[in-house]
Protein backbone atom coordinates (compact mmCIF):
# COMPACT_ATOMS: atom_id res chain seq x y z
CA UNK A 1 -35.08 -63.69 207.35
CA UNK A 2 -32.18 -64.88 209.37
CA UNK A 3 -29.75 -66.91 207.41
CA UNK A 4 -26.65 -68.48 209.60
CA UNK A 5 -23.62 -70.65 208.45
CA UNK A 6 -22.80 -74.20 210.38
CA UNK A 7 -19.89 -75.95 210.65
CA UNK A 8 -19.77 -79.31 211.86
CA UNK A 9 -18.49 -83.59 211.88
CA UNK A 10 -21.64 -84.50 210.43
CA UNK A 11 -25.16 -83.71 209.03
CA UNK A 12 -26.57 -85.03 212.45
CA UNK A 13 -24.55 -82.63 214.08
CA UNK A 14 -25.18 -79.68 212.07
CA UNK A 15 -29.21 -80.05 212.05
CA UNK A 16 -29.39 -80.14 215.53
CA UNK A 17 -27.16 -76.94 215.93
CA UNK A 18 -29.35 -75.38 213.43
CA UNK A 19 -32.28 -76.39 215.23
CA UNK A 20 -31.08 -75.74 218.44
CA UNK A 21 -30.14 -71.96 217.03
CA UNK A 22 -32.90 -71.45 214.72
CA UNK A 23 -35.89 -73.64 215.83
CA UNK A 24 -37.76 -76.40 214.21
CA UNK A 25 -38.79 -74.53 211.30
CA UNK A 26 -35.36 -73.86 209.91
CA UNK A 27 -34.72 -74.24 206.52
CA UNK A 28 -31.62 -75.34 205.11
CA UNK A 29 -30.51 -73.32 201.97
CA UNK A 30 -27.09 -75.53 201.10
CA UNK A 31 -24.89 -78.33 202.16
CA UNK A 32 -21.59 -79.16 201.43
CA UNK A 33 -18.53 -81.12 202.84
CA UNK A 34 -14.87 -79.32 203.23
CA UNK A 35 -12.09 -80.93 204.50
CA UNK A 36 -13.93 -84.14 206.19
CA UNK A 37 -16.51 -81.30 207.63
CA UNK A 38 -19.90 -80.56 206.61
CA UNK A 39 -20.79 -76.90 206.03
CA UNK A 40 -24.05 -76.08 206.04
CA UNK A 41 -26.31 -72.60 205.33
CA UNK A 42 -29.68 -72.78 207.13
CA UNK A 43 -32.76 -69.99 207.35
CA UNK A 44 -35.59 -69.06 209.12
CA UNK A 45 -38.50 -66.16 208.53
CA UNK A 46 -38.50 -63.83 210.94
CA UNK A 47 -42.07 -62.52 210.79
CA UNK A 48 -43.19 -64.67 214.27
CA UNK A 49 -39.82 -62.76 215.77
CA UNK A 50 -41.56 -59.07 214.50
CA UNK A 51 -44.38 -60.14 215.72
CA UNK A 52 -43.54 -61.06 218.86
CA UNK A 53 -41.59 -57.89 219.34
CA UNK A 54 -44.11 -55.72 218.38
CA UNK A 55 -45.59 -53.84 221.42
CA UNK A 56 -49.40 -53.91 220.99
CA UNK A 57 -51.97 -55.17 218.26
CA UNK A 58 -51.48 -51.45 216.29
CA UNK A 59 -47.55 -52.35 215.89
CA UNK A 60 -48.85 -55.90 215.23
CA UNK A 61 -51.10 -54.68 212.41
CA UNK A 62 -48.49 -51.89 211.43
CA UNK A 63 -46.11 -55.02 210.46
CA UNK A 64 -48.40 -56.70 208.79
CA UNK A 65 -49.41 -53.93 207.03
CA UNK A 66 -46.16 -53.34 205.87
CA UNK A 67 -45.94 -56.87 204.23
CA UNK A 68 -49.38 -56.53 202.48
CA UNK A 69 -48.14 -53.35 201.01
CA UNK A 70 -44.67 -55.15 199.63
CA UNK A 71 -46.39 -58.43 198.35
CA UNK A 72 -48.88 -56.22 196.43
CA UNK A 73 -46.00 -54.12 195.27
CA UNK A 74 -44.33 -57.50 194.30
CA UNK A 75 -47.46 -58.29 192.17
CA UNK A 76 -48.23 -54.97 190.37
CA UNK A 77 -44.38 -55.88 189.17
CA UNK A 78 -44.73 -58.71 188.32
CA UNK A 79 -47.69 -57.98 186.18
CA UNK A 80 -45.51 -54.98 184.56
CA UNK A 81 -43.05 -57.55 183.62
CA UNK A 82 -46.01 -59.83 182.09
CA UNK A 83 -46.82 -56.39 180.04
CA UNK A 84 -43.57 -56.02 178.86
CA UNK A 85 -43.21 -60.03 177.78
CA UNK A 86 -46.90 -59.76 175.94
CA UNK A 87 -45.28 -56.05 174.35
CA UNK A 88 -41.99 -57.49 173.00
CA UNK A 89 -43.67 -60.84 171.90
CA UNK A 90 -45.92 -58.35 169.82
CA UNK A 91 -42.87 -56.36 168.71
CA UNK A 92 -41.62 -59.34 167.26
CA UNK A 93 -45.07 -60.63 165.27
CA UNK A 94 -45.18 -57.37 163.92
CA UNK A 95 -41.65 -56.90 162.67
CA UNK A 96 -42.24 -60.86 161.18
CA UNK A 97 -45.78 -59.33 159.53
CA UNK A 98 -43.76 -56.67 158.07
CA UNK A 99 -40.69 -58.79 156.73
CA UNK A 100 -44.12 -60.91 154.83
CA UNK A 101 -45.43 -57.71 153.60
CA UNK A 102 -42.28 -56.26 151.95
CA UNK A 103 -41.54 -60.00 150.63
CA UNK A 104 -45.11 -60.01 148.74
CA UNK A 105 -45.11 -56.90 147.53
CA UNK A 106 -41.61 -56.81 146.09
């Protein structure tokens, strides 16, 4: 991802530097005015860029390769965090079970 701070008079002005220097499918990320001037963060995804770089279809597939491997990393995380969320929450009912238990029998 490419991420590039703009300074400029107005919004007008800014979006078409952005777009001008990023492309059409720029994001922008944040917008604020300083001093009478509008300062504003923009991004765009570079994956077209690696892809365009790439020298044949094997670094082509290579690249996207690489991403499949990192989202499905991102996932098996995310579904260790789950674990650990569904763990604690039963942490908690049992400690709660346990508090009832001592209270009954005392």
């Amino acid at each position: 991802m490419q991420v590039k701070r703009y300074k400029a008079q107005s919004i007008n002005e800014a979006m078409k530097k952005i777009k001008a220097d990023l492309g059409p499918d720029a994001i922008v990320l944040s917008s604020k005015r300083l001093n009478g001037k509008f300062e504003v963060l923009a991004a765009r995804d570079d994956i077209d860029e690696i892809l365009k770089g790439s020298n044949a279809g094997k670094d082509e597939k290579e690249g996207l390769d690489t991403f499949s491997i990192i989202r499905s990393e991102v996932n098996e995380l995310k579904s260790l965090i789950m674990g650990f969320k569904k763990e604690s929450s039963i942490h908690a009912e049992l400690a709660e079970l346990k508090e009832t238990m001592s209270a009954l029998f005392e």
